[in-house]
Protein backbone atom coordinates (compact mmCIF):
# COMPACT_ATOMS: atom_id res chain seq x y z
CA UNK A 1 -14.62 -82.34 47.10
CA UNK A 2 -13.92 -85.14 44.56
CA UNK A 3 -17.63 -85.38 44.01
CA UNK A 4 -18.22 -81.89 43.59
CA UNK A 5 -15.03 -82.00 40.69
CA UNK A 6 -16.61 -84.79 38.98
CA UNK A 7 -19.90 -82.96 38.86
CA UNK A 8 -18.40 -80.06 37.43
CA UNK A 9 -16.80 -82.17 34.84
CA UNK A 10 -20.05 -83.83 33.80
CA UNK A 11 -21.88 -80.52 33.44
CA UNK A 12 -19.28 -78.98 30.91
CA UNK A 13 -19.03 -82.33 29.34
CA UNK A 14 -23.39 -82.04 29.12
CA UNK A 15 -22.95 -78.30 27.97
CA UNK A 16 -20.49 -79.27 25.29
CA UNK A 17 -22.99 -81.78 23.86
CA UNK A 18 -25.75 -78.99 23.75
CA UNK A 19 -23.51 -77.02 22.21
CA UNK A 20 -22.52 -79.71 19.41
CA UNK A 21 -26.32 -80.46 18.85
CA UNK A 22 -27.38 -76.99 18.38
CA UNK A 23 -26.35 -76.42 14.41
CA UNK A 24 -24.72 -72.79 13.95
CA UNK A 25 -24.56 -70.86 11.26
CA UNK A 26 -22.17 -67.83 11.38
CA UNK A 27 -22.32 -64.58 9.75
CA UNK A 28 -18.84 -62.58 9.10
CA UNK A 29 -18.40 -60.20 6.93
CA UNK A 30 -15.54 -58.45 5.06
CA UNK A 31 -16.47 -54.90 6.05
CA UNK A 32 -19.40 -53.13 8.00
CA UNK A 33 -22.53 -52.89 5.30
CA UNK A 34 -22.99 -55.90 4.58
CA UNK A 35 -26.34 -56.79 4.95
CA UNK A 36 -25.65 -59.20 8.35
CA UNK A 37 -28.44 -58.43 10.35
CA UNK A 38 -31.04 -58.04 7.19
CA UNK A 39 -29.87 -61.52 6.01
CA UNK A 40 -30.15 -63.16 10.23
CA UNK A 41 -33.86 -61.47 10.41
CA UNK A 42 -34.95 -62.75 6.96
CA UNK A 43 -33.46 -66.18 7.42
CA UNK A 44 -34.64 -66.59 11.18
CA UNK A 45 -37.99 -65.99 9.65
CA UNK A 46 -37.75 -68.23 6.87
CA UNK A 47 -36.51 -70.92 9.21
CA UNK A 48 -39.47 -70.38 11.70
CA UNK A 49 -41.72 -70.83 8.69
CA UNK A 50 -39.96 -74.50 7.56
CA UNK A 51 -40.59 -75.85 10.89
CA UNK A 52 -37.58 -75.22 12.87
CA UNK A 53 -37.09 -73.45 16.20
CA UNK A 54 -34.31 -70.76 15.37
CA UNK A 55 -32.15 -69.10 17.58
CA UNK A 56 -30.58 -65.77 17.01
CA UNK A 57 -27.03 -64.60 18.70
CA UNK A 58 -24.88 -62.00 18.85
CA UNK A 59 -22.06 -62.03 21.32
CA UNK A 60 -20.54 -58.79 20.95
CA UNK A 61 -22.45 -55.53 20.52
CA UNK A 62 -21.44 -52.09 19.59
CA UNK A 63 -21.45 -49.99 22.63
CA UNK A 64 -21.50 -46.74 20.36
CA UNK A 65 -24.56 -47.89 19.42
CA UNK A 66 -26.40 -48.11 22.89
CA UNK A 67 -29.11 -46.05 24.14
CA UNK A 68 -29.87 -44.95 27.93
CA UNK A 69 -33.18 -46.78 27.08
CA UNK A 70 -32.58 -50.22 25.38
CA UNK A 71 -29.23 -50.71 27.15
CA UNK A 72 -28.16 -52.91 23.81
CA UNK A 73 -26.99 -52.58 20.24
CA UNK A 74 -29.77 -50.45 18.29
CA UNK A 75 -30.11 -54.43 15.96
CA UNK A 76 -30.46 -56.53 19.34
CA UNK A 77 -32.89 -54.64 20.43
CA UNK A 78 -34.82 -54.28 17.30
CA UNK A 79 -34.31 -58.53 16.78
CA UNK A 80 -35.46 -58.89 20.42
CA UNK A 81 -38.36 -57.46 20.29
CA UNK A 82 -39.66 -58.38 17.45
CA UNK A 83 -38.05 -61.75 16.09
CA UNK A 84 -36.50 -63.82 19.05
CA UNK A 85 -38.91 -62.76 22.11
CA UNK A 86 -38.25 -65.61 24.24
CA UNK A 87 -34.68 -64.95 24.69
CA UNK A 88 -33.60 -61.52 27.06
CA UNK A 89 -31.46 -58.97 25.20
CA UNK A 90 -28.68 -60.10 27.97
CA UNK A 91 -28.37 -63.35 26.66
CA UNK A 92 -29.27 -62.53 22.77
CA UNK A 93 -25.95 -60.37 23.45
CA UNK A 94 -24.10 -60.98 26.40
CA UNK A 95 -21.20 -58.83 25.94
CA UNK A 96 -20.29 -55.04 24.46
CA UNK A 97 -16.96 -53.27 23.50
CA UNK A 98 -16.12 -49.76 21.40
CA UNK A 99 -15.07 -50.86 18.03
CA UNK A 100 -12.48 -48.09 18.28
CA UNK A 101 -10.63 -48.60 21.25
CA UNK A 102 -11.89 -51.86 23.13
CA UNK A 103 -8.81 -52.16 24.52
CA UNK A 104 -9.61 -49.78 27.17
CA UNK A 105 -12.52 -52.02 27.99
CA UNK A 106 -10.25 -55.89 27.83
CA UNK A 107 -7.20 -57.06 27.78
CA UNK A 108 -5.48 -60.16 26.22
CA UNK A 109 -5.56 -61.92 29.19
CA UNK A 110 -9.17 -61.36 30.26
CA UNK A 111 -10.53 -62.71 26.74
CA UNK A 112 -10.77 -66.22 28.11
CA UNK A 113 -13.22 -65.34 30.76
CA UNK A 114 -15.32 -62.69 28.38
CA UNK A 115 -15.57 -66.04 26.27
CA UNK A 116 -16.75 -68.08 28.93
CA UNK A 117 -19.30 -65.70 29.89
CA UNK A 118 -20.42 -65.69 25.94
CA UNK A 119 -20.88 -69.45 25.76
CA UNK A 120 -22.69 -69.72 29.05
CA UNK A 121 -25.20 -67.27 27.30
CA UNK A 122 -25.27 -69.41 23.92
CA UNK A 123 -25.83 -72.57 25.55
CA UNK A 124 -28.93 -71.60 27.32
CA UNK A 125 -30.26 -70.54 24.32
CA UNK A 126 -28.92 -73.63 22.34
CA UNK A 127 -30.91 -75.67 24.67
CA UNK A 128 -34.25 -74.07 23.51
CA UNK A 129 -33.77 -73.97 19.69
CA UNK A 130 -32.36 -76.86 16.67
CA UNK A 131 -30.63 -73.94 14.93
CA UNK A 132 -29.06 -70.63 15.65
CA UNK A 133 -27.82 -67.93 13.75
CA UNK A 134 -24.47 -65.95 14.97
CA UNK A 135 -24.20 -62.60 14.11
CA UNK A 136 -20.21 -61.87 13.96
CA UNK A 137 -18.88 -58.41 14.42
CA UNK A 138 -18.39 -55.07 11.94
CA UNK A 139 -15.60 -57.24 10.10
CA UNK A 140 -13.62 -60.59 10.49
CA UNK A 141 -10.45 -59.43 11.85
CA UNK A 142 -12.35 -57.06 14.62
CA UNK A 143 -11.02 -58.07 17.98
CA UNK A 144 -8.37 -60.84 16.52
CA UNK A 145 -5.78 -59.11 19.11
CA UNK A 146 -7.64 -60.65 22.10
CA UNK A 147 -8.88 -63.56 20.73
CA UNK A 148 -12.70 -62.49 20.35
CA UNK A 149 -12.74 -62.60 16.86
CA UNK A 150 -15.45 -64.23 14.10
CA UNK A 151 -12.80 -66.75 13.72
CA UNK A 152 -12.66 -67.66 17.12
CA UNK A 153 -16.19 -67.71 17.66
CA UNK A 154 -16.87 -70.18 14.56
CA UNK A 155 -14.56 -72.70 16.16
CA UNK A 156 -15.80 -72.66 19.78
CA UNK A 157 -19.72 -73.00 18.77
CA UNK A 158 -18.86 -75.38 15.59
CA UNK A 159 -20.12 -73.03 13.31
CA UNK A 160 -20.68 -73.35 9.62
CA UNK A 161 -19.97 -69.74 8.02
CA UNK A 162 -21.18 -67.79 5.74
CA UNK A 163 -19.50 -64.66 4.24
CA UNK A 164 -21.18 -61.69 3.89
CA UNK A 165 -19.70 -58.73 1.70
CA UNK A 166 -20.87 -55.50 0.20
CA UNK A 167 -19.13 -55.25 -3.45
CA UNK A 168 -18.69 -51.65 -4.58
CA UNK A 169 -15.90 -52.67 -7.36
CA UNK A 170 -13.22 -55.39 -8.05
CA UNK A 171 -10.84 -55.03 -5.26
CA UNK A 172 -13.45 -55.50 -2.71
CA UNK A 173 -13.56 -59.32 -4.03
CA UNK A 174 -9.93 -60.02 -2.80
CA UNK A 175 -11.16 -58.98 0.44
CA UNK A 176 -13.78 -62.08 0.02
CA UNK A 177 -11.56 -64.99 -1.66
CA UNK A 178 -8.62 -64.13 1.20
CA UNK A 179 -11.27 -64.45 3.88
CA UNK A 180 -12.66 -67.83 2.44
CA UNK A 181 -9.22 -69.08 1.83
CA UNK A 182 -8.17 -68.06 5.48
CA UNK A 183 -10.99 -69.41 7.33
CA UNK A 184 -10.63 -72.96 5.17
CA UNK A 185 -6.90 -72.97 6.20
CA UNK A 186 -8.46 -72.65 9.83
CA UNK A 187 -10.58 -76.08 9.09
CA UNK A 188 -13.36 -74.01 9.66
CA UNK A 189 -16.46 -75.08 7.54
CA UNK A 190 -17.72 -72.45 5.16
CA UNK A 191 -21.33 -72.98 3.52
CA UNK A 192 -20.50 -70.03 0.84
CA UNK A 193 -20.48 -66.40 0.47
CA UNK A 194 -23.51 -63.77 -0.21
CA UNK A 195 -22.22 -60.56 -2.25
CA UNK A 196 -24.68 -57.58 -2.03
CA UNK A 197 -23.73 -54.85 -4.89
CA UNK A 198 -23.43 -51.42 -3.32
CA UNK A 199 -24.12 -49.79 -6.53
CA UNK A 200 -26.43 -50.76 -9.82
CA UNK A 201 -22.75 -50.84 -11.72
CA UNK A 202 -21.44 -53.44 -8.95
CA UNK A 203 -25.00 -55.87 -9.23
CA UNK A 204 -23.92 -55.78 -13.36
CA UNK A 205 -20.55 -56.72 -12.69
CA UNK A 206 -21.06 -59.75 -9.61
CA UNK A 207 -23.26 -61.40 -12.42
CA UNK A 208 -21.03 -60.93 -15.30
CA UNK A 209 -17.41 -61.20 -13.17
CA UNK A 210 -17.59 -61.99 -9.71
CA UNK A 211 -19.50 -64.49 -9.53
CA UNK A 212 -18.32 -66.76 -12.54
CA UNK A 213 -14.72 -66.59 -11.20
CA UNK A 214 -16.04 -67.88 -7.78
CA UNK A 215 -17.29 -70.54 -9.08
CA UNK A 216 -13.89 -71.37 -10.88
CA UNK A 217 -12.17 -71.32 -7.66
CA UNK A 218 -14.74 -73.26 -6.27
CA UNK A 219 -16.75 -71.13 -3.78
CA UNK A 220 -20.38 -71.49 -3.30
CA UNK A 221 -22.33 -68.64 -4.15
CA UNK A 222 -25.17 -68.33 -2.19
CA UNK A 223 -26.61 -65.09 -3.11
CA UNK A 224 -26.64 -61.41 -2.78
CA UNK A 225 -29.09 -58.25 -1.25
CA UNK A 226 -30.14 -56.36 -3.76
CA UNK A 227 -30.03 -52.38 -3.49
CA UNK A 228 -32.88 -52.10 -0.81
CA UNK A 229 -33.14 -48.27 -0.56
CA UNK A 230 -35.32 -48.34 2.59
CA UNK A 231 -32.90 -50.31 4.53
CA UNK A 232 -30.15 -47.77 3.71
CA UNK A 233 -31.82 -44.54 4.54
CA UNK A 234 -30.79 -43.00 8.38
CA UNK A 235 -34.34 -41.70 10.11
CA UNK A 236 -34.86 -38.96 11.53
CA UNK A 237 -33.90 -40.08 15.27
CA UNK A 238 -30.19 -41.60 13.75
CA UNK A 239 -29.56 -37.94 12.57
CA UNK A 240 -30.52 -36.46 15.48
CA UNK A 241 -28.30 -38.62 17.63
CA UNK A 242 -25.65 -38.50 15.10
CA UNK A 243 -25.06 -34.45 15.34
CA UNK A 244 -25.90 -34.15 18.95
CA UNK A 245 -29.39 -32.40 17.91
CA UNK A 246 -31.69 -30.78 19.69
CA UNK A 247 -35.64 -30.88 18.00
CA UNK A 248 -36.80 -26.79 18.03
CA UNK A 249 -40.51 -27.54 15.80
CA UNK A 250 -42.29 -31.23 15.35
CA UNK A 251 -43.02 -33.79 17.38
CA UNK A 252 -40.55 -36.45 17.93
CA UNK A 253 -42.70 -39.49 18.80
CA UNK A 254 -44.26 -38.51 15.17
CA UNK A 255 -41.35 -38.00 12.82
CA UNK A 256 -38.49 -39.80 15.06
CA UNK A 257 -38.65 -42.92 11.98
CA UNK A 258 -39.40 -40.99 9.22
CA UNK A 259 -36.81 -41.37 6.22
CA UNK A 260 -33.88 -38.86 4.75
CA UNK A 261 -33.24 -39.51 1.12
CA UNK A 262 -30.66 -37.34 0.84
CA UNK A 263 -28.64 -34.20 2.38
CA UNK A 264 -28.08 -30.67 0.79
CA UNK A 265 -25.53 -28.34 2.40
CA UNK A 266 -27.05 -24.60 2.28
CA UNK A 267 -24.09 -22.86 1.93
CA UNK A 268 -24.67 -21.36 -1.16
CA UNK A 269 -27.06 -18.28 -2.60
CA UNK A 270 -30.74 -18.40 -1.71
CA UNK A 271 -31.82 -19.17 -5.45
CA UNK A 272 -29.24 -21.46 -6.30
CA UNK A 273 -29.58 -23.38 -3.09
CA UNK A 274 -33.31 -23.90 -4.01
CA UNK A 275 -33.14 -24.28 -7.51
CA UNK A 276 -30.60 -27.54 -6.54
CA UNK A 277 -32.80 -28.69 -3.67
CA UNK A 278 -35.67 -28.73 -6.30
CA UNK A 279 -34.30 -31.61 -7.53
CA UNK A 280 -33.93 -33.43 -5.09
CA UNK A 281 -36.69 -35.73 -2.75
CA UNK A 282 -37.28 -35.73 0.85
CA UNK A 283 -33.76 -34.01 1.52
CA UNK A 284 -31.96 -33.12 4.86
CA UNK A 285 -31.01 -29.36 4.27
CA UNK A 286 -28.05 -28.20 6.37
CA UNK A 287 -27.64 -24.85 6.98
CA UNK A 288 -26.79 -22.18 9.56
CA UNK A 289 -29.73 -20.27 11.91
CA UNK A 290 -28.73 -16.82 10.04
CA UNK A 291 -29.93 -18.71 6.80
CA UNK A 292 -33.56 -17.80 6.96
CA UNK A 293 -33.58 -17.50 2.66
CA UNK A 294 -32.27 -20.92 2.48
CA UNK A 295 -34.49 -22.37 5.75
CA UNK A 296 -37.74 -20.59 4.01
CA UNK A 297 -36.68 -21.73 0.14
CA UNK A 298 -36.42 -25.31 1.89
CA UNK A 299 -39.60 -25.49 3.74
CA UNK A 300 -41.43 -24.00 0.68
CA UNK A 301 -40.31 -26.94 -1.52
CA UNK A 302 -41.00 -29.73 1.05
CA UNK A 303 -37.76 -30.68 2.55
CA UNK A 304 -37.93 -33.68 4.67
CA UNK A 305 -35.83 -32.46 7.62
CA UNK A 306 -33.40 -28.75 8.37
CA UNK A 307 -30.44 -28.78 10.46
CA UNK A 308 -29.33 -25.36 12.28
CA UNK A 309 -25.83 -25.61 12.67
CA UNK A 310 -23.54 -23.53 15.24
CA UNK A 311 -26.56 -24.16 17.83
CA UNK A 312 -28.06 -21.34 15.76
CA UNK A 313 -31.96 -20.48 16.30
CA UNK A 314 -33.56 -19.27 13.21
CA UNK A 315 -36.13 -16.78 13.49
CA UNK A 316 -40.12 -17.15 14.61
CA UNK A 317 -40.69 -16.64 10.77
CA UNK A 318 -38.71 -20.11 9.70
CA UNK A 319 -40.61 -21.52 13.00
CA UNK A 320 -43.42 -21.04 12.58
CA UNK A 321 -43.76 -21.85 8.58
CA UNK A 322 -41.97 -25.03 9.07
CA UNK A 323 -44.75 -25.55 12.19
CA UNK A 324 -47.49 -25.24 9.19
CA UNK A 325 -46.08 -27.67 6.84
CA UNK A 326 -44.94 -30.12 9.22
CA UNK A 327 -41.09 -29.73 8.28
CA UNK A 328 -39.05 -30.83 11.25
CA UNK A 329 -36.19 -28.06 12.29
CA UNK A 330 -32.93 -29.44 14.34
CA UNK A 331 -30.27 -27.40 15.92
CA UNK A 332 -26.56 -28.99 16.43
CA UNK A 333 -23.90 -27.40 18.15
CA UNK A 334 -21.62 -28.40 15.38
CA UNK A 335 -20.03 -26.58 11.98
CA UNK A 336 -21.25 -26.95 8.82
CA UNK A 337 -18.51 -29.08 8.05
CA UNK A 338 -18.47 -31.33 10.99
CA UNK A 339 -22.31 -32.11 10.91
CA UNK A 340 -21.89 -33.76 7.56
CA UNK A 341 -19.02 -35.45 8.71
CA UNK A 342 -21.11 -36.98 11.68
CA UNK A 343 -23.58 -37.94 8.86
CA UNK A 344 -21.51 -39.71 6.89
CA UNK A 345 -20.44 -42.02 10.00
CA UNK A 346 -23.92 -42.62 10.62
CA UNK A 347 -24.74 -46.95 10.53
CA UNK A 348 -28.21 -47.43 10.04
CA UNK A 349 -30.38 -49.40 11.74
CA UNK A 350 -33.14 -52.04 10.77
CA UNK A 351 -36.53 -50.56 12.34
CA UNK A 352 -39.56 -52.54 13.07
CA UNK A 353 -41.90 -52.09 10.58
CA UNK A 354 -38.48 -52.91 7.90
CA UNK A 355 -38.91 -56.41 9.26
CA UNK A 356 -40.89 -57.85 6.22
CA UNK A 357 -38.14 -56.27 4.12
CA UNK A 358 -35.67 -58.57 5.32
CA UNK A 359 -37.93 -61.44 4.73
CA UNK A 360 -38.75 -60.21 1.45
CA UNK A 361 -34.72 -59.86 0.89
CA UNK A 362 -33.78 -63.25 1.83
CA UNK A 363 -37.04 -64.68 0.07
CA UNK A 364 -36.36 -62.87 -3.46
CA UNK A 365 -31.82 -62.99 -3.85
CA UNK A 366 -30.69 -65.95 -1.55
CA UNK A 367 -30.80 -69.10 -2.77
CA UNK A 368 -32.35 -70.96 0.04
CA UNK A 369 -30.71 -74.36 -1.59
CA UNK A 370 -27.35 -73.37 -0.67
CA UNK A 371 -28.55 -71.79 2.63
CA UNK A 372 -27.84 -74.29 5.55
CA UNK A 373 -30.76 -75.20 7.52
């Protein structure tokens, strides 16, 4: 029995070490949008391509964003497959919760053993790589009330961070400097922060503001996405599973990842409806079944995608014109209203073939210098 104590001892003691030998780099952010996973992909990349053997982690996923057929966050499985193959999608995230009421899901006093079963995960893939990079949750605070926060996860894997926050105007910089100055209080190591404008007005104002004044108060800049447009657009599939649709003409496995620019609401006359969606590229037009004049004006001009609301057929006529032109149609059971509400909820998702884009991202606006590695 003493024996068997001992040996228990000396593994944690040998796990701790792997742990503390592994270097970790955590991502946090202020507020979901900013740019996490598209910064982990591009830097795992660049890392793999200096010589080291990288390590990517996330140990809480989104359960919202789950499928039936990945059984993982819509990034894991994306990162899994394509970037860190060696590792299963169980260990690359061991652990899932709804952002909006996790508390269904754990309790205060369960936290300690959801965090053992997080660090058993990160130390068999420590063992395998030099450096690893953490990908924290939709914001720092998320899941501070049982203990499962960024925070908490920086200090238990000895993590250096990094703080990564989409800028659409001033205010959103307080956010930043009272993060920094709360995880330094915390004697938690921070490597710098990486500020991605939102807008073209924001990118003119980090450079001319932002950034000077952090480097005042003494915080590292390390860089900042620029406005990639690609990795912002929802595809076809995100819609689709955002308004509960149903596909009535295309084929799915053909136009499941095809972009949306934009969205147009059909709820106005015929000729004004087009004349507006003239103007417009490779728009989602939203619109009820009893619409044909808006559903034919729409398919005429090239829309990229039609949503039927109210579960709404339209007629063979808008069938079988957007079968000719290759126009997708989608019927939702929703309103009007609530379909672009769904929309606007929707949190894209880095696809395969974006992959180079985050290389390309990290390779072009982060100053590799500062990066740790």
């Amino acid at each position: 029995m003493l024996i068997a104590f001992f040996d228990q001892i000396l593994i944690r003691e040998f796990n701790l070490i792997l742990i503390m030998a592994t270097r970790s780099i955590l991502l946090t952010s202020t507020k979901g949008g900013s740019g996490k996973s598209v910064i982990a992909i591009g830097a795992f990349l660049k890392l793999k391509e200096t010589g080291h053997k990288p390590g990517y982690f996330k140990p809480i996923g989104d359960s919202l964003s789950m499928t039936p057929k990945n059984r993982t966050d819509k990034d894991v499985s994306v990162i899994s497959a394509v970037v860190a193959r060696q590792f299963s999608k169980e260990l690359i995230c061991p652990q899932f919760y709804n952002p909006e009421y996790f508390l269904d899901e754990v309790l205060l006093e369960e936290a300690p053993d959801v965090m053992e079963k997080i660090k058993d995960a990160y130390q068999i893939i420590s063992a395998k790589t030099d450096i690893i990079l953490i990908e924290g949750n939709h914001n720092f605070n998320q899941y501070c009330v049982v203990g499962l926060d960024d925070l908490q996860m920086a200090k238990e894997f000895k993590s250096e961070v990094i703080i990564c926050a989409p800028i659409a105007d001033d205010d959103d910089l307080n956010l930043v400097v009272g993060t920094y100055n709360y995880i330094k209080s915390q004697n938690v190591p921070i490597a710098g922060v990486i500020l991605s404008g939102t807008t073209q007005n924001a990118d003119t104002r980090i450079e001319k503001y932002h950034k000077p004044l952090l480097e005042r108060l003494q915080i590292n800049v390390i860089g900042g996405l620029k406005n990639s447009k690609q990795l912002e657009k929802p595809t076809i599939a995100e819609i689709m599973e955002a308004v509960h649709g149903n596909l009535i003409s295309g084929e799915y496995i053909k136009i499941k990842n095809n972009f949306i620019d934009g969205f147009t609401i059909g709820a106005m006359g015929a000729n004004a409806a087009i004349s507006f969606m003239r103007k417009q590229k490779n728009q989602c037009i939203i619109t009820g079944g009893d619409r044909s004049d808006v559903a034919l004006g729409a398919i005429e001009i090239g829309a990229g995608l039609i949503i039927f609301s109210g579960n709404i057929d339209p007629n063979q006529r808008v069938i079988s014109a957007a079968e000719e032109k290759g126009i997708p149609l989608i019927k939702s059971p929703s309103d009007t209203y609530t379909i672009t509400e769904q929309i606007k909820k929707i949190h894209t998702h880095i696809q395969p073939n974006e992959i180079q884009l985050c290389r390309d991202q990290v390779e072009e606006h982060v100053d590799w210098d500062n990066f740790p590695h």
